[in-house]
PDB file of N, CA and C in Angstrom:
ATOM      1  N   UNK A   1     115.788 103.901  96.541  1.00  0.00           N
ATOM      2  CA  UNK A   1     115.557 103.687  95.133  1.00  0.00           C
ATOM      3  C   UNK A   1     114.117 104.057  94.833  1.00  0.00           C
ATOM      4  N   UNK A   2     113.810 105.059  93.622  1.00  0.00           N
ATOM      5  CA  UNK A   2     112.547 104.993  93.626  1.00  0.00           C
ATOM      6  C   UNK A   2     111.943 104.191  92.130  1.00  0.00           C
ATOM      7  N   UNK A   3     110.780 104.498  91.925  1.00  0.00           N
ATOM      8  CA  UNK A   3     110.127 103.259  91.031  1.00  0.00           C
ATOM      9  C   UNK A   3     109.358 104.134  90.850  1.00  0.00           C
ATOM     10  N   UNK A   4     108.932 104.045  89.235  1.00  0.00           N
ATOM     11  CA  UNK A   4     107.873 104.731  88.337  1.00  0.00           C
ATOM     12  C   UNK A   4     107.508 103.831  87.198  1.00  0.00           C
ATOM     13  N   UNK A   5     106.090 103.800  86.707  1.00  0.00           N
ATOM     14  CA  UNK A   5     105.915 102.635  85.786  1.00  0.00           C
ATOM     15  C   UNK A   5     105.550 103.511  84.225  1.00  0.00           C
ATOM     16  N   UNK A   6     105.803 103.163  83.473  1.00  0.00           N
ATOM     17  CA  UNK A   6     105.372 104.137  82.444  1.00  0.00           C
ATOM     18  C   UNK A   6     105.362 102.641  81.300  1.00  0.00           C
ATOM     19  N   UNK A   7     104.405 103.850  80.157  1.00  0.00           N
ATOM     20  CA  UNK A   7     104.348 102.373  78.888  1.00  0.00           C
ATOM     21  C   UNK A   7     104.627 103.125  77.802  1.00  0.00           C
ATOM     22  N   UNK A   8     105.445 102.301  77.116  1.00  0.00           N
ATOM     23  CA  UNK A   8     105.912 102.730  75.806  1.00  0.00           C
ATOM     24  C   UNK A   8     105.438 101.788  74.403  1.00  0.00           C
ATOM     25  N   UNK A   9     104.820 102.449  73.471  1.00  0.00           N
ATOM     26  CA  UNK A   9     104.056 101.211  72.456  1.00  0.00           C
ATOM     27  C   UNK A   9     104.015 100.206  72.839  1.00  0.00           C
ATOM     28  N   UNK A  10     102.653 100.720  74.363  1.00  0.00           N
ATOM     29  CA  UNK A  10     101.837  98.922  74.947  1.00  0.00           C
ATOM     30  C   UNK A  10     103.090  98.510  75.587  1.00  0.00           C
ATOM     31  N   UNK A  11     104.066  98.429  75.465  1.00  0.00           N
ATOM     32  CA  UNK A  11     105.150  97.544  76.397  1.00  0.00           C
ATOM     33  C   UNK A  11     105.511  98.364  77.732  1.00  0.00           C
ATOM     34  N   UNK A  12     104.897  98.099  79.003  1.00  0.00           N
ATOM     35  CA  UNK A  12     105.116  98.719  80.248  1.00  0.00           C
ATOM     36  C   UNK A  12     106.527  98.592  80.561  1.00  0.00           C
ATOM     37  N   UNK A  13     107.256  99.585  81.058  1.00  0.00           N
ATOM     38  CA  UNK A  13     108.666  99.489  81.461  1.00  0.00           C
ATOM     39  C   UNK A  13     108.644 100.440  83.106  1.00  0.00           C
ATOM     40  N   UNK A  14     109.791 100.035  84.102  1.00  0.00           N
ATOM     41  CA  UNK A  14     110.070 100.847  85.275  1.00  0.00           C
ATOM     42  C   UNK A  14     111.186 101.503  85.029  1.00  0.00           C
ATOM     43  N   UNK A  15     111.118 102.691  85.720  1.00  0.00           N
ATOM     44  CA  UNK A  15     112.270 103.650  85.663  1.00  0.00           C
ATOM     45  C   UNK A  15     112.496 103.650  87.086  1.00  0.00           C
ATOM     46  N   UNK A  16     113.884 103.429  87.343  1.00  0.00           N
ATOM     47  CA  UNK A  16     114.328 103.348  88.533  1.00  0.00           C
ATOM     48  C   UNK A  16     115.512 104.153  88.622  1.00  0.00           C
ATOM     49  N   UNK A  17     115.680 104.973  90.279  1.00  0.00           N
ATOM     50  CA  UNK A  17     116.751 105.674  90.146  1.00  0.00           C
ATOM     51  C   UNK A  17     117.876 105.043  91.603  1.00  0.00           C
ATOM     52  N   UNK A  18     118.878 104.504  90.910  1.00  0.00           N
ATOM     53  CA  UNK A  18     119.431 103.627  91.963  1.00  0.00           C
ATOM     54  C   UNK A  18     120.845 104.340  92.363  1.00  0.00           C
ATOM     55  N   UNK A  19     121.371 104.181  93.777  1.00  0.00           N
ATOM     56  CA  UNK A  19     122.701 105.153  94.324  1.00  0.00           C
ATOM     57  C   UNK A  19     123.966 104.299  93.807  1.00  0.00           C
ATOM     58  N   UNK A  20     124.747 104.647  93.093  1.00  0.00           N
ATOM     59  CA  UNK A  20     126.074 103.970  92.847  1.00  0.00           C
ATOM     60  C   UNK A  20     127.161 104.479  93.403  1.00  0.00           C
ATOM     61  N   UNK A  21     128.191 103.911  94.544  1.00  0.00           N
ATOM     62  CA  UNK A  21     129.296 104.765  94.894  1.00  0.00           C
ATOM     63  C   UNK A  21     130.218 105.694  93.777  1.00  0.00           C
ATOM     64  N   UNK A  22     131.124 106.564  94.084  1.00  0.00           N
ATOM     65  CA  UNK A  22     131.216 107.232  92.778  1.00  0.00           C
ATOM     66  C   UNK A  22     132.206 106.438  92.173  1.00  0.00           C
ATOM     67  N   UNK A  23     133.199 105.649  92.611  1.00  0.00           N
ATOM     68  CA  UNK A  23     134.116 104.798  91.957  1.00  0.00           C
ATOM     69  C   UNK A  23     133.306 104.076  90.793  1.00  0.00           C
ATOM     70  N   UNK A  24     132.474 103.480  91.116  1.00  0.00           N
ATOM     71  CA  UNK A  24     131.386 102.734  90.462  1.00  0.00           C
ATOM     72  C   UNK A  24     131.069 103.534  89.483  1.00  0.00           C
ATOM     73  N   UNK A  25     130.294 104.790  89.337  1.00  0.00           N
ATOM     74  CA  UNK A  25     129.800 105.407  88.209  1.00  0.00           C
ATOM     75  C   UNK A  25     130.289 106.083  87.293  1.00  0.00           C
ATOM     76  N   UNK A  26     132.201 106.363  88.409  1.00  0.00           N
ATOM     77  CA  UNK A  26     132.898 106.675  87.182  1.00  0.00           C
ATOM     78  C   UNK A  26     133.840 105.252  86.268  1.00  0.00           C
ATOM     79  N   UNK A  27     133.680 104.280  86.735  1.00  0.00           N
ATOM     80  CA  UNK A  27     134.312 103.291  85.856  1.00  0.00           C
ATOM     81  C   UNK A  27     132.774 102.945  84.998  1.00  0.00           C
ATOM     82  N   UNK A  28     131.711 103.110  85.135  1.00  0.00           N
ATOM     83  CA  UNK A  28     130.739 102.808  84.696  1.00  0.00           C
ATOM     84  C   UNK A  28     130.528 103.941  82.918  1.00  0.00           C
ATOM     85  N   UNK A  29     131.119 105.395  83.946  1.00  0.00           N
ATOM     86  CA  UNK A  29     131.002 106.126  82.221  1.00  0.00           C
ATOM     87  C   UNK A  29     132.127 106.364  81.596  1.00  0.00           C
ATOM     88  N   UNK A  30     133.378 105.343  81.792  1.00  0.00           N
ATOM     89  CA  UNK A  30     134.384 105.133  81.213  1.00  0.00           C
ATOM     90  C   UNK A  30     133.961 104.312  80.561  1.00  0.00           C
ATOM     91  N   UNK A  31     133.525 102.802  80.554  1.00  0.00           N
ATOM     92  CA  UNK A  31     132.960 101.953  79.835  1.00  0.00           C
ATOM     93  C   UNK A  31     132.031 102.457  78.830  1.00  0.00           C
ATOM     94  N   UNK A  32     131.225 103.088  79.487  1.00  0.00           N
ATOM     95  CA  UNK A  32     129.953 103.675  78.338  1.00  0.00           C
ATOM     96  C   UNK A  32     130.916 104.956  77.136  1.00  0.00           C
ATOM     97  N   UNK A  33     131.669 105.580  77.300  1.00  0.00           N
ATOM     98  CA  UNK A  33     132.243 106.118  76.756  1.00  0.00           C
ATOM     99  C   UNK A  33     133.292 105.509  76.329  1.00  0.00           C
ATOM    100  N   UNK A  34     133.808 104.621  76.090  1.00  0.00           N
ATOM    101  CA  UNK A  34     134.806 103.465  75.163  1.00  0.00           C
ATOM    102  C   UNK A  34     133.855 102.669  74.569  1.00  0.00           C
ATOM    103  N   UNK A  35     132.502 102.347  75.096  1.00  0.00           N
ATOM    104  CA  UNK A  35     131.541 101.248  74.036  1.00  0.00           C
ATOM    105  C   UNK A  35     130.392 102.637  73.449  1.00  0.00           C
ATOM    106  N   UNK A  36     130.971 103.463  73.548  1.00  0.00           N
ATOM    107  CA  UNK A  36     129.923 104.719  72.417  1.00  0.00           C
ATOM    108  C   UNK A  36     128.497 104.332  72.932  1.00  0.00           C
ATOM    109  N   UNK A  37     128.139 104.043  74.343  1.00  0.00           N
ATOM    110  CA  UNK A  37     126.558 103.586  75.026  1.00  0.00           C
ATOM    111  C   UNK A  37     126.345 104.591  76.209  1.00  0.00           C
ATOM    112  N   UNK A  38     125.764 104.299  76.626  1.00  0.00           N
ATOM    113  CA  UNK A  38     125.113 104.899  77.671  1.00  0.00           C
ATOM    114  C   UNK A  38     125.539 104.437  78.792  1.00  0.00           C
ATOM    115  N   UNK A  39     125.536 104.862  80.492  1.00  0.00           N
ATOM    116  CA  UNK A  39     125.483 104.557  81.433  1.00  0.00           C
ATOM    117  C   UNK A  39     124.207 103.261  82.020  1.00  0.00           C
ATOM    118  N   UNK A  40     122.971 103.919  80.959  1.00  0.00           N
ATOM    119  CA  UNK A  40     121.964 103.232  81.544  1.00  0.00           C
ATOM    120  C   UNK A  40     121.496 101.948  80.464  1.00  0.00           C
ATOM    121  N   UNK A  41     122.578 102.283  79.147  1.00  0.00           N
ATOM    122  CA  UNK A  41     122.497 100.470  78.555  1.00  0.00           C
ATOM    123  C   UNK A  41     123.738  99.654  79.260  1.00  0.00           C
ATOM    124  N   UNK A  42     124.504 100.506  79.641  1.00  0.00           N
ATOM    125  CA  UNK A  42     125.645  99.067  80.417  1.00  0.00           C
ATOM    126  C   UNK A  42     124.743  98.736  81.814  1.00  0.00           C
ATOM    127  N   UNK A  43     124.147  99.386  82.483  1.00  0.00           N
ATOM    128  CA  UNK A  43     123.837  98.570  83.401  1.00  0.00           C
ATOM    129  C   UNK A  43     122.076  97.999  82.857  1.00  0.00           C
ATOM    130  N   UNK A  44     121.582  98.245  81.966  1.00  0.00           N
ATOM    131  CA  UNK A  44     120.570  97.595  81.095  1.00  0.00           C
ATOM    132  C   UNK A  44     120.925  95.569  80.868  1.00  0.00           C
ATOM    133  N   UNK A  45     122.335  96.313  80.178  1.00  0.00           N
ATOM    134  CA  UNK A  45     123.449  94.907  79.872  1.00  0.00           C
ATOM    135  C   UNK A  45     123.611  94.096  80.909  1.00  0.00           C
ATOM    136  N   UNK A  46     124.049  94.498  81.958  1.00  0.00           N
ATOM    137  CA  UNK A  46     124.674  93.941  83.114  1.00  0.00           C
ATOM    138  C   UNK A  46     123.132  93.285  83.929  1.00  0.00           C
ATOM    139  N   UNK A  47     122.192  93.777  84.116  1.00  0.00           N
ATOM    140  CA  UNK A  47     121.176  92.947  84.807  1.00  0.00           C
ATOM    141  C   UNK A  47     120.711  91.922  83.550  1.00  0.00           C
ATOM    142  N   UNK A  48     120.255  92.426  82.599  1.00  0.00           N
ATOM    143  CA  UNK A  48     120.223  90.867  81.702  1.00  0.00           C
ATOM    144  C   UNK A  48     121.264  89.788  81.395  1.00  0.00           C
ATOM    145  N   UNK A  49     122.368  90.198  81.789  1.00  0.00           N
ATOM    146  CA  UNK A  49     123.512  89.426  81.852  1.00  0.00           C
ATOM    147  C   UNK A  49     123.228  88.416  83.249  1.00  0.00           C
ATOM    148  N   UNK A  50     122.933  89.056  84.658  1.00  0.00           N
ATOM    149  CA  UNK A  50     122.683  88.886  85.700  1.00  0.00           C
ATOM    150  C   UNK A  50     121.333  87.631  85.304  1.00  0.00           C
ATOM    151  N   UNK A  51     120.324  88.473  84.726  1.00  0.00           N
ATOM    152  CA  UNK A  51     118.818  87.577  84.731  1.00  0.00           C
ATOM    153  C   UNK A  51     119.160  86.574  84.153  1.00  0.00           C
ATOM    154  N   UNK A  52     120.227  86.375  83.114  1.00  0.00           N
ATOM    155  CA  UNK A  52     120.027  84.951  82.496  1.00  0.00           C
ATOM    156  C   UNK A  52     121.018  83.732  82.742  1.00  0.00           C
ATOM    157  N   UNK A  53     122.092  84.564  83.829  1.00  0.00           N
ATOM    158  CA  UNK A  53     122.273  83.357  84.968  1.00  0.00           C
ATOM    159  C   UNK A  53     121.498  82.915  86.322  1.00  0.00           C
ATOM    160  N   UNK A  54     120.799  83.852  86.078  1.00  0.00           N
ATOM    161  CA  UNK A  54     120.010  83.304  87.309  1.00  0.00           C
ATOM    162  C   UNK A  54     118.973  82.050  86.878  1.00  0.00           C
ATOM    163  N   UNK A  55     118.624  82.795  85.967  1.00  0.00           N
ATOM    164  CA  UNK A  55     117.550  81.378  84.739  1.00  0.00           C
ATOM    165  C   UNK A  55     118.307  80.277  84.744  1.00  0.00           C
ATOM    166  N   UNK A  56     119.401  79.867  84.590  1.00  0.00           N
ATOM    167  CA  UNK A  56     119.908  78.672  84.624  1.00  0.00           C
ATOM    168  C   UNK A  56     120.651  77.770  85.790  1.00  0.00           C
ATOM    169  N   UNK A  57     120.210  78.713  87.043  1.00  0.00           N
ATOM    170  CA  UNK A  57     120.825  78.328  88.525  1.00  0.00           C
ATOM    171  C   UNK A  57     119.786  77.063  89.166  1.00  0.00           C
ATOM    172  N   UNK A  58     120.276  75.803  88.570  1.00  0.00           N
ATOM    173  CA  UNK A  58     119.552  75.015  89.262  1.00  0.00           C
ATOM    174  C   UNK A  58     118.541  74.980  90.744  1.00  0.00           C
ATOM    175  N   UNK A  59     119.509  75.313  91.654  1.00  0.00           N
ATOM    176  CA  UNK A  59     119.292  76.152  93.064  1.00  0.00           C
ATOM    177  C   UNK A  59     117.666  77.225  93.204  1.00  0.00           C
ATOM    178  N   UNK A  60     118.028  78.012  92.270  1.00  0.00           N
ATOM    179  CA  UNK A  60     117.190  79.089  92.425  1.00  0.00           C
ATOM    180  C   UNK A  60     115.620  78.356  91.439  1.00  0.00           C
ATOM    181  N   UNK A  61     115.879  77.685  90.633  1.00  0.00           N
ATOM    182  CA  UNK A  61     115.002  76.846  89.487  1.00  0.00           C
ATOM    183  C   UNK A  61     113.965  75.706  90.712  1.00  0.00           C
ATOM    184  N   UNK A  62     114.701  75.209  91.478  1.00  0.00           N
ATOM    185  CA  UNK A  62     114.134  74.537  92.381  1.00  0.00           C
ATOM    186  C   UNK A  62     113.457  74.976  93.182  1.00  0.00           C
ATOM    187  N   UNK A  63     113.948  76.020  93.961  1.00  0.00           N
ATOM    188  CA  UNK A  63     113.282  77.170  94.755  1.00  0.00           C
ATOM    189  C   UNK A  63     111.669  77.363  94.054  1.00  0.00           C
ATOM    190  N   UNK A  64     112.034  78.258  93.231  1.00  0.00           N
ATOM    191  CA  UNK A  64     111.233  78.683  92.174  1.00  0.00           C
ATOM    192  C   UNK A  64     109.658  77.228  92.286  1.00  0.00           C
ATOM    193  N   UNK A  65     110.197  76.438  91.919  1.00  0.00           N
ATOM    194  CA  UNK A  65     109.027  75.256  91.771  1.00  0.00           C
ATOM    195  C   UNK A  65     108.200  74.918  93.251  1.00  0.00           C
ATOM    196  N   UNK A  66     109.129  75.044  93.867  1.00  0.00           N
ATOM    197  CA  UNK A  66     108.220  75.126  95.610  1.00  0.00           C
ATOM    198  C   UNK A  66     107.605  75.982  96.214  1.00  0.00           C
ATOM    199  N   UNK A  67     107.442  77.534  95.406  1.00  0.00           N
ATOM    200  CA  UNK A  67     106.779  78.288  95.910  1.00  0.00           C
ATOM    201  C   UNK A  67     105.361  78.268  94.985  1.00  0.00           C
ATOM    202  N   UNK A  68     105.856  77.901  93.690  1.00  0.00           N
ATOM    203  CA  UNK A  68     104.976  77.274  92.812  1.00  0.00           C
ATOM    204  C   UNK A  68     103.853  76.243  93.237  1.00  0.00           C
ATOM    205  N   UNK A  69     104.595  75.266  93.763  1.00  0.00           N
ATOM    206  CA  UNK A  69     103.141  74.459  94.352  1.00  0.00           C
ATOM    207  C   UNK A  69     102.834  74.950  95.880  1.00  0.00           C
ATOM    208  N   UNK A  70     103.342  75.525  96.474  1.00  0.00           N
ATOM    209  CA  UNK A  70     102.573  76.297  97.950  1.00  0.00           C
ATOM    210  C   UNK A  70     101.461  76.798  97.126  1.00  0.00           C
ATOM    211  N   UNK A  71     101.852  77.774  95.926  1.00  0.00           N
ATOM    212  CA  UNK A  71     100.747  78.554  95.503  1.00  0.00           C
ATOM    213  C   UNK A  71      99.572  77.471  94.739  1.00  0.00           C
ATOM    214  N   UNK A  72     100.132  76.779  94.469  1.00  0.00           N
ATOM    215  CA  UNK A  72      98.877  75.517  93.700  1.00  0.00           C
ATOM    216  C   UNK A  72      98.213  74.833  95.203  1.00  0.00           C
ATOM    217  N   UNK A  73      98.940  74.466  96.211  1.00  0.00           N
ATOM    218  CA  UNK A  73      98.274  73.937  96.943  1.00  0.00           C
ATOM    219  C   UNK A  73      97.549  74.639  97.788  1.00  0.00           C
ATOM    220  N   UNK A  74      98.068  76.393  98.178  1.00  0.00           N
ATOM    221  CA  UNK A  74      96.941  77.121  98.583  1.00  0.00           C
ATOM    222  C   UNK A  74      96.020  77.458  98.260  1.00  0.00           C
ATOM    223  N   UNK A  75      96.073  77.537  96.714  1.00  0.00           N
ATOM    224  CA  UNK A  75      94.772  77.863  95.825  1.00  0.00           C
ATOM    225  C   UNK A  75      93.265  76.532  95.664  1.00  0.00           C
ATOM    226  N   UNK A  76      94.339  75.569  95.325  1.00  0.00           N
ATOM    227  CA  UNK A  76      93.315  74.323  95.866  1.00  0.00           C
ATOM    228  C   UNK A  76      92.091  74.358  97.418  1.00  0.00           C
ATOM    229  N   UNK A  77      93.213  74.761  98.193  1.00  0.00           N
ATOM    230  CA  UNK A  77      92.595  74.930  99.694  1.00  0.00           C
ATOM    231  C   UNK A  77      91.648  76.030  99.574  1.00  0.00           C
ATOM    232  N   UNK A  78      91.566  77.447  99.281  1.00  0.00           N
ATOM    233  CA  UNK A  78      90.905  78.596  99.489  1.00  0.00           C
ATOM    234  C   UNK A  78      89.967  77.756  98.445  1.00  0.00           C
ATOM    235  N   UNK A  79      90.243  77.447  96.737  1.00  0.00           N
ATOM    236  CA  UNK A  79      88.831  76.725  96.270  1.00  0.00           C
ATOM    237  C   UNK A  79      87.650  75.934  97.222  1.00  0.00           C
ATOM    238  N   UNK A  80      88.264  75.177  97.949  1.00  0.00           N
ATOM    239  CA  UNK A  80      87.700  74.025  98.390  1.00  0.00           C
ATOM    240  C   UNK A  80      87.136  74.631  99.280  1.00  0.00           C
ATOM    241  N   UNK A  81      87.483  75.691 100.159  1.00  0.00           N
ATOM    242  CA  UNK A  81      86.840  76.444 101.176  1.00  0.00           C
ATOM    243  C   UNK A  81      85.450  77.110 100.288  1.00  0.00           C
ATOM    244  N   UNK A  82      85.387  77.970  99.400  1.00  0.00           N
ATOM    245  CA  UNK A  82      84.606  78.869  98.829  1.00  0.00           C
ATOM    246  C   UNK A  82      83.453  77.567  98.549  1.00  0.00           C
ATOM    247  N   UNK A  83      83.902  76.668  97.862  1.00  0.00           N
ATOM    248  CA  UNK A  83      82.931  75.820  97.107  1.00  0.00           C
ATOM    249  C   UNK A  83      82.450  75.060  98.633  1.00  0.00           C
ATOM    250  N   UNK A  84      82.747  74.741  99.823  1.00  0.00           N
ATOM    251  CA  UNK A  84      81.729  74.214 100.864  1.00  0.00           C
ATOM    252  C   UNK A  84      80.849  75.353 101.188  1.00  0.00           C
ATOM    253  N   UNK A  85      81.249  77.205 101.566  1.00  0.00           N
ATOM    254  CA  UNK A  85      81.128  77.875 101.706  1.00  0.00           C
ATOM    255  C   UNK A  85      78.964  77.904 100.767  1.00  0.00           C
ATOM    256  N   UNK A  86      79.446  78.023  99.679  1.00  0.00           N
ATOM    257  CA  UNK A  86      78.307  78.356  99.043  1.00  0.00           C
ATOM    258  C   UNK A  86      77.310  77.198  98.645  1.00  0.00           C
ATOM    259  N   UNK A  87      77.988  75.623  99.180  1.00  0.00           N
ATOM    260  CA  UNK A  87      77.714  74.426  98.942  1.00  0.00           C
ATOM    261  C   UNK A  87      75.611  74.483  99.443  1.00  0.00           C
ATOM    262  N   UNK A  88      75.076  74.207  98.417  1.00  0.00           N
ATOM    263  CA  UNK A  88      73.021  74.431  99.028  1.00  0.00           C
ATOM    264  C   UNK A  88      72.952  73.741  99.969  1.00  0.00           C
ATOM    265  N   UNK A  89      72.105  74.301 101.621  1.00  0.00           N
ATOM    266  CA  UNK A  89      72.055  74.267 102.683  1.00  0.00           C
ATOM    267  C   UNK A  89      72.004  72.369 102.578  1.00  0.00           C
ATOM    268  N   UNK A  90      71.083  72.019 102.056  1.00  0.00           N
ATOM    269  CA  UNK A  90      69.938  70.732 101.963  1.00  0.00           C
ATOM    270  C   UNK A  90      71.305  69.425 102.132  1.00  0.00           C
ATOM    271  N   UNK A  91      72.464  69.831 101.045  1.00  0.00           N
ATOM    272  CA  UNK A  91      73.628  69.129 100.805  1.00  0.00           C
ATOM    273  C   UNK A  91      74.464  69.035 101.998  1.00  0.00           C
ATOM    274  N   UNK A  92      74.588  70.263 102.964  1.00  0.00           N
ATOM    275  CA  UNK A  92      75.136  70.080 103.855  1.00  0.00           C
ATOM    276  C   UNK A  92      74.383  69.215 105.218  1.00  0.00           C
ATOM    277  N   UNK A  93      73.173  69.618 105.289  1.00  0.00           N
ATOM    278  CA  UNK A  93      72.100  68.418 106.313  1.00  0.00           C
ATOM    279  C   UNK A  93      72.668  67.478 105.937  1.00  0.00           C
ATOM    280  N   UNK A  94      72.432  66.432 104.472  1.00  0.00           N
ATOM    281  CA  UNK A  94      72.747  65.145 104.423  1.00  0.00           C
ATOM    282  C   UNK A  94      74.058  64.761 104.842  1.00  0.00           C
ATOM    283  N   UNK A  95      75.421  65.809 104.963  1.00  0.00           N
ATOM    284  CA  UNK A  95      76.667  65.715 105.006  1.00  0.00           C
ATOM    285  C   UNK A  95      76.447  65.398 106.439  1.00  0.00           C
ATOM    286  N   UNK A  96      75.672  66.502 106.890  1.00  0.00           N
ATOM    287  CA  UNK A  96      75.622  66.128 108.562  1.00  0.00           C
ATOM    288  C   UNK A  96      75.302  65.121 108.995  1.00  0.00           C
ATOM    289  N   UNK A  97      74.138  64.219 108.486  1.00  0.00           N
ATOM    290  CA  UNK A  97      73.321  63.259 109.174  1.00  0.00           C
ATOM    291  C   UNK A  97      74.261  62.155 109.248  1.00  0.00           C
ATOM    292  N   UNK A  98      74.846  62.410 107.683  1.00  0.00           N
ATOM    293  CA  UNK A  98      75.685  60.960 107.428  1.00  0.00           C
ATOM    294  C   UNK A  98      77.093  61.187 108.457  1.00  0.00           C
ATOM    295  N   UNK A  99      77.772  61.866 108.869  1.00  0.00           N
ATOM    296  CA  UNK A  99      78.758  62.108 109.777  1.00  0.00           C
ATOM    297  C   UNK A  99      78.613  61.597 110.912  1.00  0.00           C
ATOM    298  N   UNK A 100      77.086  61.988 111.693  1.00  0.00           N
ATOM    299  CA  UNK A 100      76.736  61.824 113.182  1.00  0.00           C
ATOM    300  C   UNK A 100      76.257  60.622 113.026  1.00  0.00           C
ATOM    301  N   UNK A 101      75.495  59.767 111.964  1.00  0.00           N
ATOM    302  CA  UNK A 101      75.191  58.223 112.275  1.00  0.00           C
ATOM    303  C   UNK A 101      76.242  57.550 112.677  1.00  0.00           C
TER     304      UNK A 101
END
């Protein structure tokens, strides 16, 4: 499959060119030719049909929220690293002294 990004009035879109067996592409421009459309609005149709059950798949919604906080809790971590990282030398002595007493 290949992938190309192009923008059309500011709204970025991909053009993709994907292999369909031929059974597939000829029931595909039977459809498009009984709904007076295109090949590439029925399957336009068919993945937003696809995307907006997936939006409501509890399963996948849950998923979704746990990679969500990996990414909140890794981002926390790399913060917390950068900010000891550049933390003024003087701050870290006292961190030290008070550790080793």
């Amino acid at each position: 499959m290949s992938d190309t990004t192009s923008t059309k009035g500011g709204r970025g879109y991909k053009t993709l060119a994907i292999r369909l067996d031929d059974d597939v592409h000829a029931q595909l421009q039977v459809i498009a030719r009984l709904q007076e459309t295109s090949i590439a609005a029925e399957i336009q149709q068919a993945i937003e049909a696809h995307l907006e059950t997936k939006r409501s798949d509890p399963e996948l919604s849950n998923r979704a929220q746990a990679v969500l906080d990996d990414i909140e809790r890794e981002a926390e971590a790399r913060q917390k690293a950068i900010s000891e990282l550049f933390t003024p030398t003087a701050t870290k002595a006292t961190r030290a002294k008070k550790t080793t007493s």
